[in-house]
PDB file of N, CA and C in Angstrom:
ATOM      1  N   UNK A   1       9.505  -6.838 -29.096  1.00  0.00           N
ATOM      2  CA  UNK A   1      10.226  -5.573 -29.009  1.00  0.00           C
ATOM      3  C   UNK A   1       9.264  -4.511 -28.494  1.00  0.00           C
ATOM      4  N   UNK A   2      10.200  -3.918 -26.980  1.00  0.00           N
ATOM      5  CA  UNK A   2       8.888  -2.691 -26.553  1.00  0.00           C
ATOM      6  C   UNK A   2       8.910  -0.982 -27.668  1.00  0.00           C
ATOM      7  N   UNK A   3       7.977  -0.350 -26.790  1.00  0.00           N
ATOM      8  CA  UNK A   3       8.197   0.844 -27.848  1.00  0.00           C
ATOM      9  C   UNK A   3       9.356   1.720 -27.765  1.00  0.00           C
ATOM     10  N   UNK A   4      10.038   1.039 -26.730  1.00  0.00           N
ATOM     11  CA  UNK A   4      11.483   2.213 -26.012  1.00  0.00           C
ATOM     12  C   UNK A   4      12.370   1.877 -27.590  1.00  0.00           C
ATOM     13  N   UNK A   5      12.180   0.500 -27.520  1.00  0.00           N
ATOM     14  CA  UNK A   5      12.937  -0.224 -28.491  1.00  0.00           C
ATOM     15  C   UNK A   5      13.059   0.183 -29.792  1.00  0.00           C
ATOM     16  N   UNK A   6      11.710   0.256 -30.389  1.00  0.00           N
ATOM     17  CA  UNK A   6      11.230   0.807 -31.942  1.00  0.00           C
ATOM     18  C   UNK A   6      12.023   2.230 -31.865  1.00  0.00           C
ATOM     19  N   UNK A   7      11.510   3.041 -30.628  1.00  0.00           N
ATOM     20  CA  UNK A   7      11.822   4.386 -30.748  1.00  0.00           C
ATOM     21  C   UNK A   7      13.610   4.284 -31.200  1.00  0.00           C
ATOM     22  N   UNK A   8      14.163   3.735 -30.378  1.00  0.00           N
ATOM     23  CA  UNK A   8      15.505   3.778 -30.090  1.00  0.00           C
ATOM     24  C   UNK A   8      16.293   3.267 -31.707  1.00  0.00           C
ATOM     25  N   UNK A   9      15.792   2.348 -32.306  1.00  0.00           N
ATOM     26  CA  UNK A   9      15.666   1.953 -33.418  1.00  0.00           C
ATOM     27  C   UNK A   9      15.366   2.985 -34.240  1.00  0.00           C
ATOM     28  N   UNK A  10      14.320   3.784 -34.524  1.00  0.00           N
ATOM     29  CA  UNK A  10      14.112   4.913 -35.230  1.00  0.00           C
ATOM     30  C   UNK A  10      15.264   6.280 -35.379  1.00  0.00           C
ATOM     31  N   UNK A  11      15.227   6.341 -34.094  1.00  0.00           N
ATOM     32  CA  UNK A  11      16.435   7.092 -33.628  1.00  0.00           C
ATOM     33  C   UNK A  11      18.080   6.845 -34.617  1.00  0.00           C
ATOM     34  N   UNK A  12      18.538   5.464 -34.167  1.00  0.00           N
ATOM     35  CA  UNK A  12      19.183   5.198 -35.322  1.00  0.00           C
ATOM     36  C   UNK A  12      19.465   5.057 -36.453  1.00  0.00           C
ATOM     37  N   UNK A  13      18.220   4.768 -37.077  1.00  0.00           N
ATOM     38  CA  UNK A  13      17.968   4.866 -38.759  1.00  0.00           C
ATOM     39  C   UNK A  13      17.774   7.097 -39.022  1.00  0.00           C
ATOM     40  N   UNK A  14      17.717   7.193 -38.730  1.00  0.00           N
ATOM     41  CA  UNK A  14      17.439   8.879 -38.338  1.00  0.00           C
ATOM     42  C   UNK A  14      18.687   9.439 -38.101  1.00  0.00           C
ATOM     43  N   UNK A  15      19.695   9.037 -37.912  1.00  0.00           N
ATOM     44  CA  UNK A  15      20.550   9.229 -37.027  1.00  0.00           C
ATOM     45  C   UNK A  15      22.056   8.908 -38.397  1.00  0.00           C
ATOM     46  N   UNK A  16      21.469   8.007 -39.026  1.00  0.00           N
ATOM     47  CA  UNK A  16      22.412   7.782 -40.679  1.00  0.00           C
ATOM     48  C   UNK A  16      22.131   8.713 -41.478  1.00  0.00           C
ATOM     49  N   UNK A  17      20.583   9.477 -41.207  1.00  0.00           N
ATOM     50  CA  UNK A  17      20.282  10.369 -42.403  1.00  0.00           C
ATOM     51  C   UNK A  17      21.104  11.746 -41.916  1.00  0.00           C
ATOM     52  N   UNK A  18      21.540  11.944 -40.727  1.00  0.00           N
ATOM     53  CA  UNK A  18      22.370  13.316 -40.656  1.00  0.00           C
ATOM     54  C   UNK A  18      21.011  14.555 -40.505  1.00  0.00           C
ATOM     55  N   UNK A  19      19.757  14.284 -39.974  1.00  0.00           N
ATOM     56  CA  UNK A  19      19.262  15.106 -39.557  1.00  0.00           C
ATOM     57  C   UNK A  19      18.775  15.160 -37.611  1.00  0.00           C
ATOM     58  N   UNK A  20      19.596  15.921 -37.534  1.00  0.00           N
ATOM     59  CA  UNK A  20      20.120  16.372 -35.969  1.00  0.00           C
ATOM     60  C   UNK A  20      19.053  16.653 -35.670  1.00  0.00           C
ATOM     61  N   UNK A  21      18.148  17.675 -35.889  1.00  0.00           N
ATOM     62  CA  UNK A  21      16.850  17.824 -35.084  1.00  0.00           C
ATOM     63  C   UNK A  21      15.728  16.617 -35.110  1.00  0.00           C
ATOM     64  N   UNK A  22      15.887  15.635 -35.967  1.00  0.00           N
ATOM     65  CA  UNK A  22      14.603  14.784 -36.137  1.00  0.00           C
ATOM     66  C   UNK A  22      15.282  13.852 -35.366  1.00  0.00           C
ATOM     67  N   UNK A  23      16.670  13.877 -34.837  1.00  0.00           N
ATOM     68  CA  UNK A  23      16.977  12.571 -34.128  1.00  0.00           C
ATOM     69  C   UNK A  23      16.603  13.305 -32.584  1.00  0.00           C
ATOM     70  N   UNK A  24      16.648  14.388 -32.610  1.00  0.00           N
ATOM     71  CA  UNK A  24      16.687  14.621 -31.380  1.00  0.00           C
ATOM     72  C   UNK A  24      15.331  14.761 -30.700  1.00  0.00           C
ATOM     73  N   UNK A  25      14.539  15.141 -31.349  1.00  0.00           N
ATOM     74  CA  UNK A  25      13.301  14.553 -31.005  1.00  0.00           C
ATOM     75  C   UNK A  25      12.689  13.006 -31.006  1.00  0.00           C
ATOM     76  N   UNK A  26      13.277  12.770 -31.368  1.00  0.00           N
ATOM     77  CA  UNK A  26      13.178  11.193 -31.345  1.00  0.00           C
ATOM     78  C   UNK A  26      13.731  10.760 -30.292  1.00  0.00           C
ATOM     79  N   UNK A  27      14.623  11.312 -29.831  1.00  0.00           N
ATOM     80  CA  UNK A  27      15.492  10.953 -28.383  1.00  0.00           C
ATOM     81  C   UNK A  27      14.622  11.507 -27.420  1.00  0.00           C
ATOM     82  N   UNK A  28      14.319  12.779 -27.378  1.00  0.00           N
ATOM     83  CA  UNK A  28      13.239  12.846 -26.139  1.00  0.00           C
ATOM     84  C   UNK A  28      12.038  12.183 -26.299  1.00  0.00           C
ATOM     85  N   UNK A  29      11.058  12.192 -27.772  1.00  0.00           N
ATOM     86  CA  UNK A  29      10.189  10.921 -27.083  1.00  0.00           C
ATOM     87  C   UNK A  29      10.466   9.735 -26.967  1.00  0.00           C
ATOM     88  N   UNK A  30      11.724   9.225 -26.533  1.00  0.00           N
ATOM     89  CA  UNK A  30      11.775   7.837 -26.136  1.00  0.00           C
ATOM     90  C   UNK A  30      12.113   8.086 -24.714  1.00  0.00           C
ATOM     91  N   UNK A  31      12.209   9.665 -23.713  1.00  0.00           N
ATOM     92  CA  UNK A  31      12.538   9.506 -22.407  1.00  0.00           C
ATOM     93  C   UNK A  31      11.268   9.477 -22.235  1.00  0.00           C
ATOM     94  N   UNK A  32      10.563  10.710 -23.257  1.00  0.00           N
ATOM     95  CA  UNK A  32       8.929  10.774 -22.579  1.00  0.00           C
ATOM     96  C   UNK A  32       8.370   9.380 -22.421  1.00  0.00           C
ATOM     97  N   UNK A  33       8.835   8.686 -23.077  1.00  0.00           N
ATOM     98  CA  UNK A  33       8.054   7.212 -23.197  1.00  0.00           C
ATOM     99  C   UNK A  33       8.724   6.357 -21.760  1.00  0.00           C
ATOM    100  N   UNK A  34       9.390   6.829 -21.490  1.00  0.00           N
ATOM    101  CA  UNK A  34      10.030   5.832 -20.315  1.00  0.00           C
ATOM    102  C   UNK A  34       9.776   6.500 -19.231  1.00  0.00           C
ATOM    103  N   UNK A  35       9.327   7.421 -19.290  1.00  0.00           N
ATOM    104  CA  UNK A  35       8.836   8.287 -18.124  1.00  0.00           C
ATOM    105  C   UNK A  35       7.258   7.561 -18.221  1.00  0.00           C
ATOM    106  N   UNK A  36       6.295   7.544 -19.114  1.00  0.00           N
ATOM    107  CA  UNK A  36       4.869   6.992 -19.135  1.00  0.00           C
ATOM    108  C   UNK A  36       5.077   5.535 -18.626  1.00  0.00           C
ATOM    109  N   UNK A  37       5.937   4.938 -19.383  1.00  0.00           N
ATOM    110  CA  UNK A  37       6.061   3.383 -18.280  1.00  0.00           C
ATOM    111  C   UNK A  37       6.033   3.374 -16.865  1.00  0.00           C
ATOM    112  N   UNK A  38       7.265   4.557 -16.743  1.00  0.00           N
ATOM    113  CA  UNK A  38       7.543   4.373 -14.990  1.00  0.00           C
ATOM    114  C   UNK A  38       6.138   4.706 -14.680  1.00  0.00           C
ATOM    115  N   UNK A  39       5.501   6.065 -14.671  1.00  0.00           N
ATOM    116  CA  UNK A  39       4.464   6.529 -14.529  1.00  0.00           C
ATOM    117  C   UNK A  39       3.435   5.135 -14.189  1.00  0.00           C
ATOM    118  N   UNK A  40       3.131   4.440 -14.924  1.00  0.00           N
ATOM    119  CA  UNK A  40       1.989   3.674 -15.419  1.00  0.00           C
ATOM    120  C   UNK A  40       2.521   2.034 -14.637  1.00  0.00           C
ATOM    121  N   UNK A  41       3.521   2.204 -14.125  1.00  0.00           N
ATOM    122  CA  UNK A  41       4.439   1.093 -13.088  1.00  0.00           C
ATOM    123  C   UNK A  41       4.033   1.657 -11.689  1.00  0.00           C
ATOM    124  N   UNK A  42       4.311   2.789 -11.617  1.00  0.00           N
ATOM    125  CA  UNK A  42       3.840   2.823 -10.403  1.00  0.00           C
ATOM    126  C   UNK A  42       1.944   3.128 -10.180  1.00  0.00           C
ATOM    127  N   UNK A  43       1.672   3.603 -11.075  1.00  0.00           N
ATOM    128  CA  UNK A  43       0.260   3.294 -10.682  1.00  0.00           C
ATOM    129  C   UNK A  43      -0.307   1.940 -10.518  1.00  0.00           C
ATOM    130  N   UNK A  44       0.053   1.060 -11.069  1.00  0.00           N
ATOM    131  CA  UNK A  44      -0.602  -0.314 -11.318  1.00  0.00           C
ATOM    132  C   UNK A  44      -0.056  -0.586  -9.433  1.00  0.00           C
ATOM    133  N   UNK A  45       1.049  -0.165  -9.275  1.00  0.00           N
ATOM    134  CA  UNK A  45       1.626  -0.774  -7.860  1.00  0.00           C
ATOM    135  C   UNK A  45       0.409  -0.072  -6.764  1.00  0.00           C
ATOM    136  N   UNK A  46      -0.300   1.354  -7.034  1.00  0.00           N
ATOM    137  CA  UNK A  46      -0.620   1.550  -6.259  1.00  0.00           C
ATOM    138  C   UNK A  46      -2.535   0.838  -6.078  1.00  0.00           C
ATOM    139  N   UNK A  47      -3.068   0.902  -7.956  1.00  0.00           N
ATOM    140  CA  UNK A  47      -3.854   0.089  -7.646  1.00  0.00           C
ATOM    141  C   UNK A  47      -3.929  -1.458  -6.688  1.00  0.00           C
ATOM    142  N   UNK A  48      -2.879  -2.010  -6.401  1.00  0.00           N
ATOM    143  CA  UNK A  48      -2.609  -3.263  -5.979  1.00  0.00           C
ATOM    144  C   UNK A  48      -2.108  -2.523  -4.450  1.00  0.00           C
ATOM    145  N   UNK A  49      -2.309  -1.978  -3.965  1.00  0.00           N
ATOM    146  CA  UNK A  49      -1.976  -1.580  -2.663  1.00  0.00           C
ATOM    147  C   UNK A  49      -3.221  -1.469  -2.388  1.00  0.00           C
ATOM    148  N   UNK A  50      -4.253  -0.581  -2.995  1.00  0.00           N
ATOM    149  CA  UNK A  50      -5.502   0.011  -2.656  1.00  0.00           C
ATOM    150  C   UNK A  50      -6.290  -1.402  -2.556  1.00  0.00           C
ATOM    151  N   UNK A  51      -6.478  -1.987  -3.469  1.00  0.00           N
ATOM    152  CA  UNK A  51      -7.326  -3.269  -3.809  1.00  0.00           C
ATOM    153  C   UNK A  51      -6.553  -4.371  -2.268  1.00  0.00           C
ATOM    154  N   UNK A  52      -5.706  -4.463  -2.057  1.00  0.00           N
ATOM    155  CA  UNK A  52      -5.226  -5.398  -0.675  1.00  0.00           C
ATOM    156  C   UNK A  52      -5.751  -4.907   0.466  1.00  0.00           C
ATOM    157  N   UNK A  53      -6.069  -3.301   0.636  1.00  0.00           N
ATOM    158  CA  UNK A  53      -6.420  -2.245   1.806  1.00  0.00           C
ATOM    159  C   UNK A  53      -7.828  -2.526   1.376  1.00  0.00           C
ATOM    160  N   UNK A  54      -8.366  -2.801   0.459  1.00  0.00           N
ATOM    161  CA  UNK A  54      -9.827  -3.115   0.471  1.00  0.00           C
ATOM    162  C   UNK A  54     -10.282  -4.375   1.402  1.00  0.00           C
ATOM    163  N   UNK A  55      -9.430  -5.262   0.480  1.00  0.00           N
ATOM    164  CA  UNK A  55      -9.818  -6.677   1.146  1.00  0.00           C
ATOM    165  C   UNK A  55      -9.914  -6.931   2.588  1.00  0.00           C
ATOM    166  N   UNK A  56      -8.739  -5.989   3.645  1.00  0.00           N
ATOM    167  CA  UNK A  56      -8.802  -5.975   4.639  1.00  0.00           C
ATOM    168  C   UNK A  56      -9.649  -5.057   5.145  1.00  0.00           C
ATOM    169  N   UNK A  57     -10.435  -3.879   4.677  1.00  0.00           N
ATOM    170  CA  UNK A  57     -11.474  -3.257   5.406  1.00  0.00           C
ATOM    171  C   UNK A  57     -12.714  -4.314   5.108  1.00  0.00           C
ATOM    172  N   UNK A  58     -12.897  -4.848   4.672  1.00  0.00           N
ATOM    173  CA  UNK A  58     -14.075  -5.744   4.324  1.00  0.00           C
ATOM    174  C   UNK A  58     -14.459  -6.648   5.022  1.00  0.00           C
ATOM    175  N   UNK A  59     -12.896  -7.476   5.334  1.00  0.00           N
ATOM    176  CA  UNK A  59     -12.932  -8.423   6.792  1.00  0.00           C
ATOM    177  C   UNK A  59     -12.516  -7.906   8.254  1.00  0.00           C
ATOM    178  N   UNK A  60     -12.495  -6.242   8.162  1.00  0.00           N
ATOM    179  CA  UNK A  60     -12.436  -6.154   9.314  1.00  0.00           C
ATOM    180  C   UNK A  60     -13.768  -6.080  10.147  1.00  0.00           C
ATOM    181  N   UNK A  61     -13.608  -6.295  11.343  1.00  0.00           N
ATOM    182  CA  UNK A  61     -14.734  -5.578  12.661  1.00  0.00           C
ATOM    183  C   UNK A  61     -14.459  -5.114  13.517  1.00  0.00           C
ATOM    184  N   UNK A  62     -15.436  -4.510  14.237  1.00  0.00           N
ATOM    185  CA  UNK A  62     -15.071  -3.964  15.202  1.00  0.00           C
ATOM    186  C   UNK A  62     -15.916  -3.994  16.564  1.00  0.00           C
ATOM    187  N   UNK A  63     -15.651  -4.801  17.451  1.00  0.00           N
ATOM    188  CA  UNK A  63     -16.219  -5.288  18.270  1.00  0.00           C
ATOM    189  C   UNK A  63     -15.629  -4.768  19.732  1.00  0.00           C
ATOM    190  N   UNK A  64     -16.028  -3.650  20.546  1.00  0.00           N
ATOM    191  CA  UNK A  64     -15.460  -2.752  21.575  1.00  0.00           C
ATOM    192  C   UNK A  64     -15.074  -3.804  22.490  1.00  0.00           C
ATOM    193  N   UNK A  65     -13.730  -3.135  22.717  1.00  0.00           N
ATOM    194  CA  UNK A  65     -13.069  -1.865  21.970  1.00  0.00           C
ATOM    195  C   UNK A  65     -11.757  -2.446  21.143  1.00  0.00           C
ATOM    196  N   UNK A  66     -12.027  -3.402  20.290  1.00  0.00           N
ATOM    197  CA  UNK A  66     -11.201  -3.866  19.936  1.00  0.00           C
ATOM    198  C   UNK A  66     -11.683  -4.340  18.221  1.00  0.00           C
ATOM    199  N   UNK A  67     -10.799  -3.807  16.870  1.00  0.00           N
ATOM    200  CA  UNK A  67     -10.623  -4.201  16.093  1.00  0.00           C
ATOM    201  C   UNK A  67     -10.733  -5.920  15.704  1.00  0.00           C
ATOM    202  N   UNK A  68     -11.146  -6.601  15.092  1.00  0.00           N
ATOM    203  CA  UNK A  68     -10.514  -7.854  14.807  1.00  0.00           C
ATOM    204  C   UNK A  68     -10.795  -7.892  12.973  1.00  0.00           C
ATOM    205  N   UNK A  69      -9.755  -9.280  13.009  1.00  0.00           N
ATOM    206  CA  UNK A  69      -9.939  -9.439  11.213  1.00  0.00           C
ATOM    207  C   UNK A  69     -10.592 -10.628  10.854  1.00  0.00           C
ATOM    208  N   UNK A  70     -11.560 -10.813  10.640  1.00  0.00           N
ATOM    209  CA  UNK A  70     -12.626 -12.021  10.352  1.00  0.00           C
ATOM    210  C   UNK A  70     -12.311 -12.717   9.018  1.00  0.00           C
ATOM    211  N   UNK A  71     -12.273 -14.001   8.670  1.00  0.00           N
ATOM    212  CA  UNK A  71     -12.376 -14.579   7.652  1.00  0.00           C
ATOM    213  C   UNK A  71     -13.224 -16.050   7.750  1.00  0.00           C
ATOM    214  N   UNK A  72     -14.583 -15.585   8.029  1.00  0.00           N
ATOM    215  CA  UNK A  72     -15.601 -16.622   7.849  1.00  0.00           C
ATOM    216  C   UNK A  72     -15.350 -17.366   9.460  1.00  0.00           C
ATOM    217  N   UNK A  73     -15.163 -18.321   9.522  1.00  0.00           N
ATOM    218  CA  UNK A  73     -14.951 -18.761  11.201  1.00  0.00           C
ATOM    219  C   UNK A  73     -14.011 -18.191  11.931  1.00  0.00           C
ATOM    220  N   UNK A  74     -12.809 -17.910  11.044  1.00  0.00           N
ATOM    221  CA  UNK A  74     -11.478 -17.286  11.327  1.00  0.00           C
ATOM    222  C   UNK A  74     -11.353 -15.857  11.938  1.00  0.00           C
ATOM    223  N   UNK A  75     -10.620 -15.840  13.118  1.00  0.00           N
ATOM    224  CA  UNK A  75     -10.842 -14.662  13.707  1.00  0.00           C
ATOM    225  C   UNK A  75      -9.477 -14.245  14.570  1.00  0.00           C
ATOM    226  N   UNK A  76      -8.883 -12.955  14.135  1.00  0.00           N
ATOM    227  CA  UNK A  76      -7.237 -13.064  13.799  1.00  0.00           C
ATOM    228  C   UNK A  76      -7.438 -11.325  14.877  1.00  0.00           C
ATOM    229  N   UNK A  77      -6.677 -11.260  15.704  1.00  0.00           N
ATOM    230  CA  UNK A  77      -6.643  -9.873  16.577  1.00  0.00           C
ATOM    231  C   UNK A  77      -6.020 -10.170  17.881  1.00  0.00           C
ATOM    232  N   UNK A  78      -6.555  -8.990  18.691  1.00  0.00           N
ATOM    233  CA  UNK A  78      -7.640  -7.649  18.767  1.00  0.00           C
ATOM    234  C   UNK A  78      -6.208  -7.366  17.915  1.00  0.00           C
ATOM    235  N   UNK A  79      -6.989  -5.484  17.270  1.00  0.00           N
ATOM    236  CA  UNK A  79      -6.253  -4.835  16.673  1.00  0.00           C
ATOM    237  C   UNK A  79      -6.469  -3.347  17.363  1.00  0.00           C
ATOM    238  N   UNK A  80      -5.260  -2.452  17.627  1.00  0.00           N
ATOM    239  CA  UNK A  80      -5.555  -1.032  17.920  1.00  0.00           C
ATOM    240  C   UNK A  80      -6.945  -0.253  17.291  1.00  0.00           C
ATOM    241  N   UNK A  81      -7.779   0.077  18.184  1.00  0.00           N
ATOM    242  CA  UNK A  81      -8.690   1.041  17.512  1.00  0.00           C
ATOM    243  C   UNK A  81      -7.979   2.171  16.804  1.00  0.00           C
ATOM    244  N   UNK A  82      -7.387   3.054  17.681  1.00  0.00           N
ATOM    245  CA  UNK A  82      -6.849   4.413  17.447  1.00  0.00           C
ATOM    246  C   UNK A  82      -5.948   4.586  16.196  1.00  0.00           C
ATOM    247  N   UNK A  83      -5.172   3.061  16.154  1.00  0.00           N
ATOM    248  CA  UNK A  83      -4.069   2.990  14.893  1.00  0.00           C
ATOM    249  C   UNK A  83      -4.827   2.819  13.322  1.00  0.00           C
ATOM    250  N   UNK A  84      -5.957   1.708  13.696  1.00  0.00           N
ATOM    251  CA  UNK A  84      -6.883   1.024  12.288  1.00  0.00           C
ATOM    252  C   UNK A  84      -7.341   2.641  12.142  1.00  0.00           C
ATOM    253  N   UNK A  85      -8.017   3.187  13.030  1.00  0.00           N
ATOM    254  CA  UNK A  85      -9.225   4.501  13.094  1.00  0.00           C
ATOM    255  C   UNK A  85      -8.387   5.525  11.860  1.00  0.00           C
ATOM    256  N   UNK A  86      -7.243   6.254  12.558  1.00  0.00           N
ATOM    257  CA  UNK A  86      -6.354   7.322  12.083  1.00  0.00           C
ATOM    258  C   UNK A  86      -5.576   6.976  11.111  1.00  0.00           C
ATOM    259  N   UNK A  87      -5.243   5.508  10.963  1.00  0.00           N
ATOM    260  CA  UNK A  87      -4.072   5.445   9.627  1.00  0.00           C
ATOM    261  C   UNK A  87      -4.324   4.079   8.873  1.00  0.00           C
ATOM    262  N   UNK A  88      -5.305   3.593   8.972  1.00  0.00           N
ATOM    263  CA  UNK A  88      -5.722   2.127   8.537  1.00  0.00           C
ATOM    264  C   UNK A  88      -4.553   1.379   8.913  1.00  0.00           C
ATOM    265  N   UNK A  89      -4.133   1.264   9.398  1.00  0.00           N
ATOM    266  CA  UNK A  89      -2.651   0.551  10.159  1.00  0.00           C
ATOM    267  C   UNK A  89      -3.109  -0.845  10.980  1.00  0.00           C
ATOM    268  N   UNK A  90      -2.910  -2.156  10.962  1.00  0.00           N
ATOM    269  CA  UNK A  90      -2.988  -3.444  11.278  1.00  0.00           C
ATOM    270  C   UNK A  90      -2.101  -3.243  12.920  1.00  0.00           C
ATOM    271  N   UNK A  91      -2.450  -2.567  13.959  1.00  0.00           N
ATOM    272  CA  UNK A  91      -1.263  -2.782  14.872  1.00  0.00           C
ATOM    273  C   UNK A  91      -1.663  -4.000  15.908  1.00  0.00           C
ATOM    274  N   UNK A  92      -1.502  -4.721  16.065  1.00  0.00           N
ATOM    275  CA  UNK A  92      -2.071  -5.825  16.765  1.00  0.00           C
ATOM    276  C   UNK A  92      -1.449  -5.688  18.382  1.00  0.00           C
ATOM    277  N   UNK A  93      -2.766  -5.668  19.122  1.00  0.00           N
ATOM    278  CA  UNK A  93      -2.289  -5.360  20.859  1.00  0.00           C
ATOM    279  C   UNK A  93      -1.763  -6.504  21.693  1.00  0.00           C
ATOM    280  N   UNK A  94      -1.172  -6.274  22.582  1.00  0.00           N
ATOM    281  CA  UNK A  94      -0.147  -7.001  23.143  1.00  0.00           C
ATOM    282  C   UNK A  94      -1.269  -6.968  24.679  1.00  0.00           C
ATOM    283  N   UNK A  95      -1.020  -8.232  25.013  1.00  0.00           N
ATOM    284  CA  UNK A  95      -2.058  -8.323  26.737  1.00  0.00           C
ATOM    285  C   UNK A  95      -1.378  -8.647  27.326  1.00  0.00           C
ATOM    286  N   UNK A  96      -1.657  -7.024  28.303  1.00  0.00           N
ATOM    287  CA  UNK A  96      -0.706  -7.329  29.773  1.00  0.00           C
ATOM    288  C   UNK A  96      -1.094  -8.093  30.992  1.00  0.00           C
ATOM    289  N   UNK A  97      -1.910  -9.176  30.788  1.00  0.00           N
ATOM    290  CA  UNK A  97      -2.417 -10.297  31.298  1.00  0.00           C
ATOM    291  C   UNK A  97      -3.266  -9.696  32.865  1.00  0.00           C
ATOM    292  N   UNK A  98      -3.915  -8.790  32.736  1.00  0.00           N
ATOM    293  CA  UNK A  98      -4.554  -7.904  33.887  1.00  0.00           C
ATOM    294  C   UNK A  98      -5.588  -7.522  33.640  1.00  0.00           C
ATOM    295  N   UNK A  99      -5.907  -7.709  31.949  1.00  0.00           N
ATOM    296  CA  UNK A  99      -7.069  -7.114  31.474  1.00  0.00           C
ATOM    297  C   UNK A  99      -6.831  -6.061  30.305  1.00  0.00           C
ATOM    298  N   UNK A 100      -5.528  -5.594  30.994  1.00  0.00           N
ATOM    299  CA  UNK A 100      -5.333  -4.215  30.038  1.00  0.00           C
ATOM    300  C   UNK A 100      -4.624  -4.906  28.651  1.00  0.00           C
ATOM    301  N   UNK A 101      -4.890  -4.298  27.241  1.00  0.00           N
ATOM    302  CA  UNK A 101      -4.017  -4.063  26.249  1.00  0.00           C
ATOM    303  C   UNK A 101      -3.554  -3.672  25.597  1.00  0.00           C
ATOM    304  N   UNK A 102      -2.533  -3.321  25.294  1.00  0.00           N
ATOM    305  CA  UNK A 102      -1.764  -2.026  25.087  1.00  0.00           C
ATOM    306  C   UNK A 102      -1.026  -2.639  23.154  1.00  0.00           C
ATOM    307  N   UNK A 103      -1.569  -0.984  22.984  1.00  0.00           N
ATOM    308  CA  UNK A 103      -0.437  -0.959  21.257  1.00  0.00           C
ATOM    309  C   UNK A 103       0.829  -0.541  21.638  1.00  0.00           C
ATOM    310  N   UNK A 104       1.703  -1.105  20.646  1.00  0.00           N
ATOM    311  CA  UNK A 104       3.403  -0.570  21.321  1.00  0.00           C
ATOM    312  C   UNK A 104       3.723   0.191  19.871  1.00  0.00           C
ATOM    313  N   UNK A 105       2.534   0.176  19.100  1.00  0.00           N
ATOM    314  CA  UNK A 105       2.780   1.577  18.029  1.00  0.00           C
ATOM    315  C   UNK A 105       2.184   2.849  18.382  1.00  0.00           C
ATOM    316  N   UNK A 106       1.234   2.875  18.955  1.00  0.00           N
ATOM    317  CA  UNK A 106       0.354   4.544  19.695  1.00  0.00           C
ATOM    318  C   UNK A 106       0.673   4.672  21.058  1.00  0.00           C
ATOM    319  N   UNK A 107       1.241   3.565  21.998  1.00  0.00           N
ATOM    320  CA  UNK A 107       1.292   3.643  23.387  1.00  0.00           C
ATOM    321  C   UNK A 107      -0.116   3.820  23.809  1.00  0.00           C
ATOM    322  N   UNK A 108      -1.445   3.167  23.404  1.00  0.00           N
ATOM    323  CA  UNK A 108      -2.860   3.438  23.784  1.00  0.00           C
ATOM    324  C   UNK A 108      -2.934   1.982  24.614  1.00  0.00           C
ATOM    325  N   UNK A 109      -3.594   2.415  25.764  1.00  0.00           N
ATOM    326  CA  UNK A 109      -4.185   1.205  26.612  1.00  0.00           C
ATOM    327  C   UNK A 109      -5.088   1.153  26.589  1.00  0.00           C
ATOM    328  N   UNK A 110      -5.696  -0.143  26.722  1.00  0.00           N
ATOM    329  CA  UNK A 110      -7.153  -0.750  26.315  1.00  0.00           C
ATOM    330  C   UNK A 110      -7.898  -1.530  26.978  1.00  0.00           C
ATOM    331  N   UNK A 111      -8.813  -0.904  28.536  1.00  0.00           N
ATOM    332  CA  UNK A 111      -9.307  -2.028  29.127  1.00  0.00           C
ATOM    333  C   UNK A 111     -10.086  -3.020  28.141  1.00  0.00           C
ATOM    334  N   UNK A 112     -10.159  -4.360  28.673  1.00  0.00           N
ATOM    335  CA  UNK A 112     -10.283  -5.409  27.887  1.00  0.00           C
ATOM    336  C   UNK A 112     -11.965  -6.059  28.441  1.00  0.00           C
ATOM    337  N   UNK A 113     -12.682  -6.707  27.814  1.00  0.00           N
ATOM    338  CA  UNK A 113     -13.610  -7.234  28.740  1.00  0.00           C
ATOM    339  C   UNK A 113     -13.257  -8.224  29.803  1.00  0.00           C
ATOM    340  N   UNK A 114     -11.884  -8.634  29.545  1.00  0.00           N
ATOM    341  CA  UNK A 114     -11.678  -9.649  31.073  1.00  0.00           C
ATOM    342  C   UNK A 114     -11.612  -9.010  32.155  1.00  0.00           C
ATOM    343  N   UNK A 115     -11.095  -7.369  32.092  1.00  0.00           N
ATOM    344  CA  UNK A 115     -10.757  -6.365  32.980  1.00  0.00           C
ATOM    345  C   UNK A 115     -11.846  -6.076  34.557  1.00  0.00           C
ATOM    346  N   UNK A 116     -11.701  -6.394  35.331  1.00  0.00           N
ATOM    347  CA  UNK A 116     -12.023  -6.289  36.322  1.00  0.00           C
ATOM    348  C   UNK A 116     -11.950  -4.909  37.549  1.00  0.00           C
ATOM    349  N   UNK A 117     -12.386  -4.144  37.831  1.00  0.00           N
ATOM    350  CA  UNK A 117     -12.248  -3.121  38.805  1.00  0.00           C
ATOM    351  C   UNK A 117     -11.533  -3.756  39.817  1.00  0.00           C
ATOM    352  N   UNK A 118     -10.576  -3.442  40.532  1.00  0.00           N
ATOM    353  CA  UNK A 118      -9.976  -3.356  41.880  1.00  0.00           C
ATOM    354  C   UNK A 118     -11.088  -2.933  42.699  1.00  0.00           C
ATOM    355  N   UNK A 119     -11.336  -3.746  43.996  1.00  0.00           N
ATOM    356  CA  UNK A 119     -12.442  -3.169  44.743  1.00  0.00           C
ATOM    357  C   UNK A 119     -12.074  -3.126  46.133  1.00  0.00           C
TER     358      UNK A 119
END
């Protein structure tokens, strides 16, 4: 049984004795209490967002001009500079088989090292 529960329980035994103000405080700390859950629900969600955004700055690199995500031999990309740079954002570039590669989340083009000058 959680504490919403006990409270809610209290509430009722409180609630036979015919005193209106002690139930009614008893009724708001059981919202306050469900408000600290939610509260304490969404933090845990955001620790677990932060801690996943870790793991991926850790295996990232950055090897010009292109992002990649390393995992020991494993090597997963290119990734937008401009997108990882400004919003930690994973946007993975698309090659327009010329050299150039382009994000289709920033619209940024990216000569590539295959890229060759026109001469």
């Amino acid at each position: 049984m959680g504490i919403v529960d006990h409270a809610k329980n209290i509430a009722e035994l409180i609630k036979k004795y015919n005193d209106v103000e002690l139930y009614q405080k008893i009724i708001d700390l059981s919202y306050e209490i469900f408000e600290l859950k939610e509260d304490n629900l969404k933090l845990k969600e955001k620790i677990k967002t932060l801690e996943e955004e870790k793991k991926i700055n850790e295996k990232m690199v950055y090897e010009s001009p292109f992002y990649w995500l390393k995992d020991g031999e494993n090597k997963d990309g290119p990734y937008c500079q401009k997108c990882y740079d400004d919003k930690k954002k994973l946007s993975r570039l698309q090659d327009n088989k010329n050299g150039y590669w382009e994000c289709l989340v920033c619209k940024s083009v990216v000569a590539g090292p295959s890229y060759r000058s026109p001469n």
